[in-house]
Protein backbone atom coordinates (compact mmCIF):
# COMPACT_ATOMS: atom_id res chain seq x y z
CA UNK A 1 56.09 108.03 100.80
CA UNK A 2 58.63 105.71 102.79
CA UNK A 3 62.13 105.68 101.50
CA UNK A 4 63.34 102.01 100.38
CA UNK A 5 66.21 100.72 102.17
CA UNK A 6 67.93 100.56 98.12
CA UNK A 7 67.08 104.00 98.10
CA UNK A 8 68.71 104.68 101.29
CA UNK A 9 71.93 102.53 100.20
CA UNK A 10 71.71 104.85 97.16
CA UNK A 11 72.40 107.68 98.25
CA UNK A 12 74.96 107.01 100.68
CA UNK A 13 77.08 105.18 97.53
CA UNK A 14 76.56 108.50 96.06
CA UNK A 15 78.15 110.33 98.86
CA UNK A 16 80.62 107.93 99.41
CA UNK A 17 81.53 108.06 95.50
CA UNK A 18 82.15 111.31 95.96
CA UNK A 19 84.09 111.31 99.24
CA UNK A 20 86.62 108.68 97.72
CA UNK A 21 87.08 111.09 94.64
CA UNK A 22 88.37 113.92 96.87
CA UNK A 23 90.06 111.69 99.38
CA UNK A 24 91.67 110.11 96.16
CA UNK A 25 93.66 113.20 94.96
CA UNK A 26 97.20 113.71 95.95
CA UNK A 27 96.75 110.58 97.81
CA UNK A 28 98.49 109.22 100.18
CA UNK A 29 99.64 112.73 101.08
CA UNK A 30 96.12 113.86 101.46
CA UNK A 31 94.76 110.75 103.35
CA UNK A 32 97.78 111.21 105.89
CA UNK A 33 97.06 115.05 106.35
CA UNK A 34 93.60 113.66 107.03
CA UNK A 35 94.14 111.11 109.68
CA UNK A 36 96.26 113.66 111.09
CA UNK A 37 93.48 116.46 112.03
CA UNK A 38 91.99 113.43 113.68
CA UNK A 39 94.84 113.71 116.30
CA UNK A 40 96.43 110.91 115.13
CA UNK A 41 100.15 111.64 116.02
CA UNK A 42 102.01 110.50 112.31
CA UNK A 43 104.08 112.32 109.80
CA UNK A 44 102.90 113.63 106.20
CA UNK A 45 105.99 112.64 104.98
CA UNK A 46 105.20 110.55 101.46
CA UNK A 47 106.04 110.15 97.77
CA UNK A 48 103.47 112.89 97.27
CA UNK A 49 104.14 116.33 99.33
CA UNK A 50 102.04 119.07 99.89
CA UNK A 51 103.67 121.48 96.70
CA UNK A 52 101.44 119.41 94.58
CA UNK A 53 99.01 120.21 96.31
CA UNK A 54 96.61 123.37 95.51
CA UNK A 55 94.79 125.40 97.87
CA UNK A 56 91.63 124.11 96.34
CA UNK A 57 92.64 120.24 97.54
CA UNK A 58 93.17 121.80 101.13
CA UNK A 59 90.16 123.07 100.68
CA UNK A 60 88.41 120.02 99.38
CA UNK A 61 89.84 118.07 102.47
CA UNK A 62 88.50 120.40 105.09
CA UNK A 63 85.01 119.66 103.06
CA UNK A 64 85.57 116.30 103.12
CA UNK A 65 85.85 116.38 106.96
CA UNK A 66 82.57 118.07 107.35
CA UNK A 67 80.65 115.99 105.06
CA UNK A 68 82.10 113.03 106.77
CA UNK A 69 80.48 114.05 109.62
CA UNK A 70 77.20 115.22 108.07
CA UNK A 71 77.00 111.50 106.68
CA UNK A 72 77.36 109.90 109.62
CA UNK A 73 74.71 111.77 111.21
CA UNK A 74 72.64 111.47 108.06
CA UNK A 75 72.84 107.79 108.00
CA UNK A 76 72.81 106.72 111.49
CA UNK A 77 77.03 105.82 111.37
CA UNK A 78 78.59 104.80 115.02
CA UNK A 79 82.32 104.81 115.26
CA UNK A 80 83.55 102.43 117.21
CA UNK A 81 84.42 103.56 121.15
């Protein structure tokens, strides 16, 4: 059976639904720790610091890495060069 392109769209808003929720929490802290395993070269520094953070956030955010790239590959995703 051939997967619909809605299907397809689907399933990727369901990832994506759940990426947001986990990029969401302790945000903007958690977005800047983020960027900043991607070698960008910026400071956590924010309104939100990492003692409201609990291990199970870090943890989250190293998931959230992996799945990122599990979805790319999933769905075909290119970053830009």
């Amino acid at each position: 059976m051939k997967v619909t392109q809605k299907e397809i769209l689907q399933k990727l808003n369901d990832r994506l639904n759940i990426m947001e929720g986990i990029a969401s929490k302790c945000y903007p802290y958690s977005a800047k720790l983020f960027l900043q395993s991607r070698k960008l070269n910026l400071t956590t520094q924010c309104r939100i610091q990492h003692e409201n953070m609990r291990t199970e956030d870090y943890i989250n955010l190293k998931s959230l890495k992996a799945m990122r790239y599990s979805v790319m590959e999933e769905f075909d995703i290119k970053t830009p060069k």
